[in-house]
Protein backbone atom coordinates (compact mmCIF):
# COMPACT_ATOMS: atom_id res chain seq x y z
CA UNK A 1 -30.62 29.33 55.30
CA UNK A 2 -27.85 31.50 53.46
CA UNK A 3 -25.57 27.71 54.86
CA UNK A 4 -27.58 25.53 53.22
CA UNK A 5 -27.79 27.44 50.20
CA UNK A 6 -23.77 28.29 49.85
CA UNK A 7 -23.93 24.18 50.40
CA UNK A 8 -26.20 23.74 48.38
CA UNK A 9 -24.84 25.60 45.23
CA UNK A 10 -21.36 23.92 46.36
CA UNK A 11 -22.71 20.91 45.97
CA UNK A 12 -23.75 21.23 42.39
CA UNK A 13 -20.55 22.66 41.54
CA UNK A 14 -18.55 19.74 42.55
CA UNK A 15 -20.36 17.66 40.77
CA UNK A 16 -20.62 19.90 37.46
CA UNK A 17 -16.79 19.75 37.74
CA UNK A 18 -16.20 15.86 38.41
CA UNK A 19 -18.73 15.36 35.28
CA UNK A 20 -16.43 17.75 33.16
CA UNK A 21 -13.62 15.16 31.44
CA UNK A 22 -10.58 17.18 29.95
CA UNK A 23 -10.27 15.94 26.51
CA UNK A 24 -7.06 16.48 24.28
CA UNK A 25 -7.58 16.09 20.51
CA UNK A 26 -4.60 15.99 18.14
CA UNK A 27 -4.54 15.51 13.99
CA UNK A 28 -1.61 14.12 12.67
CA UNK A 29 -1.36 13.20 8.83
CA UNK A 30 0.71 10.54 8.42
CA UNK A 31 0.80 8.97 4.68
CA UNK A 32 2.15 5.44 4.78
CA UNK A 33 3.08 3.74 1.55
CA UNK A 34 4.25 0.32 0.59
CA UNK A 35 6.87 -0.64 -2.02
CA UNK A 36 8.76 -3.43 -3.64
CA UNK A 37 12.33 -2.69 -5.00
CA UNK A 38 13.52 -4.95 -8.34
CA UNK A 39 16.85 -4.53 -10.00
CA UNK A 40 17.19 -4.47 -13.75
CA UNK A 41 16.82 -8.15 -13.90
CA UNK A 42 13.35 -8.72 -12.38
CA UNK A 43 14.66 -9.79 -9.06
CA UNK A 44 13.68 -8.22 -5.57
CA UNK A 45 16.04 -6.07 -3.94
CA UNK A 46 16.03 -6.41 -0.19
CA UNK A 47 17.82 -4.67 2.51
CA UNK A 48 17.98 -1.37 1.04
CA UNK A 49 18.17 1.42 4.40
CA UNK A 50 15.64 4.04 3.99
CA UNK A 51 18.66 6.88 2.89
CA UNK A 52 18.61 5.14 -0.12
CA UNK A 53 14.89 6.41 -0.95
CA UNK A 54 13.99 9.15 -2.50
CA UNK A 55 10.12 10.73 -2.07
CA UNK A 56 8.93 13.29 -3.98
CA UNK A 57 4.98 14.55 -3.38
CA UNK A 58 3.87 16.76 -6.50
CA UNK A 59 7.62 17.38 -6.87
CA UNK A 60 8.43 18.44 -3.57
CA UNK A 61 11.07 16.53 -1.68
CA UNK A 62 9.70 14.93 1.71
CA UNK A 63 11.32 13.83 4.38
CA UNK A 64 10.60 9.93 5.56
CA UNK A 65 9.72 9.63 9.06
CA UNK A 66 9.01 6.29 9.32
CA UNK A 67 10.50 3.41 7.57
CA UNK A 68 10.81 -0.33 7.99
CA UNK A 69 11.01 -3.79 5.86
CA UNK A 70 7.58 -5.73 5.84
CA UNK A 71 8.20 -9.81 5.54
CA UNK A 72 5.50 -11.46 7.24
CA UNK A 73 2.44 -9.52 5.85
CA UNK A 74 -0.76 -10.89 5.71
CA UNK A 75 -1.60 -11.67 1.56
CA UNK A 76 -4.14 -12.25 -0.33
CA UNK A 77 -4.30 -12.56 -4.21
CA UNK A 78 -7.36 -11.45 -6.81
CA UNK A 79 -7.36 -13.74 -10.05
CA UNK A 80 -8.33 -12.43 -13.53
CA UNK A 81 -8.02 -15.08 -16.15
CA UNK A 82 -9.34 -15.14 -19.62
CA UNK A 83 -10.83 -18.39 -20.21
CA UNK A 84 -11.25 -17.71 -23.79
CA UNK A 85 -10.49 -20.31 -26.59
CA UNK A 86 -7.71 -17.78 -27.12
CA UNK A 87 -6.15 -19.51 -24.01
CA UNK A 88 -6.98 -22.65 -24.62
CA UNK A 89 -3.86 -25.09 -23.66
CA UNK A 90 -2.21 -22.22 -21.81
CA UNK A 91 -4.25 -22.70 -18.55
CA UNK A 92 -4.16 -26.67 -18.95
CA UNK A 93 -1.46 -27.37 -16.34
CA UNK A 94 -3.18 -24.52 -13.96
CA UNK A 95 -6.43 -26.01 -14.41
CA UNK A 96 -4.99 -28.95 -12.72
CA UNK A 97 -2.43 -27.24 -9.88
CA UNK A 98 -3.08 -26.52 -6.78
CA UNK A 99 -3.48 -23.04 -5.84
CA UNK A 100 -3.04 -22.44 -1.71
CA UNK A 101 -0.34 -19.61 -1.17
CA UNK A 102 -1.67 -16.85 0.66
CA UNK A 103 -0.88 -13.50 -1.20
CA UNK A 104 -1.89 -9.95 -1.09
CA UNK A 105 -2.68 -7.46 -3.92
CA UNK A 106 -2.05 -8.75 -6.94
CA UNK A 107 -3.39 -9.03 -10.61
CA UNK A 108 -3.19 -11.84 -12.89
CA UNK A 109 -4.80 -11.67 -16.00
CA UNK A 110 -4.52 -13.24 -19.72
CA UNK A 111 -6.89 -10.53 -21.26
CA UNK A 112 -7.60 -9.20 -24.39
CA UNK A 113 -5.23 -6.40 -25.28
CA UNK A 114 -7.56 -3.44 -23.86
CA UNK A 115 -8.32 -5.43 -20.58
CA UNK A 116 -4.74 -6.32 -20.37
CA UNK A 117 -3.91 -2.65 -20.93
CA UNK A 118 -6.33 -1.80 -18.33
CA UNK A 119 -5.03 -4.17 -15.77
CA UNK A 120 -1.68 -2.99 -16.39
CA UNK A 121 -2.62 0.66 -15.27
CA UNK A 122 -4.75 -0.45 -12.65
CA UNK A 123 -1.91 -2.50 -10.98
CA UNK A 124 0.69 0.51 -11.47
CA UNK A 125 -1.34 3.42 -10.04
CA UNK A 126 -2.27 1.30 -6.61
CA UNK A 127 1.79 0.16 -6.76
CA UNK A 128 1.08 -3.43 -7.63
CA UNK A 129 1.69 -5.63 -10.85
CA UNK A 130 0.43 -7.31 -13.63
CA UNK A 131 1.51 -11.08 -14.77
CA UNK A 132 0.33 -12.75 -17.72
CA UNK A 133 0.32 -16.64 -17.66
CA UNK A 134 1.92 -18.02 -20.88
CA UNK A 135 3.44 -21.40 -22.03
CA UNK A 136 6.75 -19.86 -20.60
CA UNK A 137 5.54 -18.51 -17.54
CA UNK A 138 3.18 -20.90 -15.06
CA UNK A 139 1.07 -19.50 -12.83
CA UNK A 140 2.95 -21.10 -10.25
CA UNK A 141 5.84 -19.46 -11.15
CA UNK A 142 4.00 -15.52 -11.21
CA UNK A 143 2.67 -16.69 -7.75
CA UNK A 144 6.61 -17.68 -6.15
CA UNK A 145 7.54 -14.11 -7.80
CA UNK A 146 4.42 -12.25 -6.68
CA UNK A 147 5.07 -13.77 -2.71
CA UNK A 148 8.67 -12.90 -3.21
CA UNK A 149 8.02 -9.20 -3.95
CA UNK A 150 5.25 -9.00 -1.29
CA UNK A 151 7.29 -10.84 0.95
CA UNK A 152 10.02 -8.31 0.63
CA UNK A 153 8.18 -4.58 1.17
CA UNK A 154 9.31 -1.06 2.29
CA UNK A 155 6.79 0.27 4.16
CA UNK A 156 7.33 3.77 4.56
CA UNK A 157 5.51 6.87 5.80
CA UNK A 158 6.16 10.81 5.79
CA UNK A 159 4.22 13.80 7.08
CA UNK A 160 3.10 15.69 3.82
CA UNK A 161 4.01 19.23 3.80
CA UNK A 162 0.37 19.91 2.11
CA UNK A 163 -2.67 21.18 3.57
CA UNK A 164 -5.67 18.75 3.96
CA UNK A 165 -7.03 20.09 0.84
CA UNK A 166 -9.27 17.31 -0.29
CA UNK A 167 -6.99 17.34 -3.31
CA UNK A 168 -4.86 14.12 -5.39
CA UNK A 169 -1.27 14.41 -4.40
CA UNK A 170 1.14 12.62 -6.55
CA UNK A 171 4.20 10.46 -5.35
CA UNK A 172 7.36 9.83 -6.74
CA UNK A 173 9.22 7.24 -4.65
CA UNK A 174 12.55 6.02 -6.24
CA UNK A 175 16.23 5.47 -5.12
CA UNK A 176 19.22 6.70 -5.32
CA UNK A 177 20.21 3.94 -7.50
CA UNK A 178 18.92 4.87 -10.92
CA UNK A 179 19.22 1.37 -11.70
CA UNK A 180 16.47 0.22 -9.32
CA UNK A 181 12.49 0.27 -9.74
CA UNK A 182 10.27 1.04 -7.12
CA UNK A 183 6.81 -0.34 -7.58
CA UNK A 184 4.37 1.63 -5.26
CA UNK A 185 1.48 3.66 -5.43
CA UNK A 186 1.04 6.78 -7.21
CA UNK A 187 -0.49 9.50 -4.77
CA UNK A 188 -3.20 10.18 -2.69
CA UNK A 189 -5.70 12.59 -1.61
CA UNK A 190 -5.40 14.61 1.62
CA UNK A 191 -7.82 14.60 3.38
């Protein structure tokens, strides 16, 4: 009897302990960020190795852990356009061209002058840009210059030395090159 209990209570042990899974958690922040580089002139600056960046999280220096050029994104594009008899013969030729380049994160607007101010800080907090289509400027030609710059991205990622305080961090990403602009976004909140 004493047998078949020790068995017994061996029996359930075993399988108690091939039911039990070790599990192994781990939390790594990791803040990834994409930007586009343009020189003085508008145009996009490729190549640029990531000791040329510098990253700065609510004035703090970071280090960049991870770094690498983006060229064959996925895109997609939003389109804002005032169709106002303000505009009228300025989207004419658009009216009539064929829109079918893939692009990603972008805003084009003709607005009013609050929209368009709005726009304009929308697109610069979230690192993107804002085009206006003029007489001058075809929308074809914002949408070659929009898939250059997205064509052409840093992505790069650091390990914030903040705690996970639920709070809005910003970022400062620039280069060493004062003469360069860094379009990218403008913090985020740890979470």
């Amino acid at each position: 009897m004493k047998t078949a209990l020790q068995i017994l209570i061996f029996a359930i042990a075993a399988m108690m302990l091939a039911q039990q899974v070790p599990t192994f958690t781990s939390k790594v922040n990791v803040v990834s960020l994409l930007a586009t580089v343009h020189d003085h002139d508008g145009r996009v600056v490729k190549d640029l190795p990531p000791d040329d960046f510098v990253l700065k999280v609510d004035g703090i220096l970071q280090t960049i852990h991870y770094f690498s050029q983006e060229a064959d994104l996925p895109l997609t594009v939003g389109l804002l356009v005032d169709s106002s008899r303000s505009q009228t013969g300025v989207l004419e030729p658009e009216r009539r061209a064929p829109i079918y380049r893939p692009l990603r994160a972008a805003v084009i607007g003709a607005a009013k002058e609050h929209g368009k101010l709005e726009l304009e800080r929308m697109a610069r907090e979230t690192g993107g840009a804002s085009y206006e289509v003029t007489k001058s400027q075809t929308i074809a030609e914002i949408f070659s210059q929009i898939e250059d710059a997205l064509r052409n991205q840093y992505s790069i990622g650091f390990t914030p030395r903040s705690a996970d305080d639920g709070k809005y961090h910003k970022i400062k990403l620039t280069t060493r090159d004062r003469h360069l602009v860094v379009n990218s976004r403008d913090g985020y909140y740890a979470q």
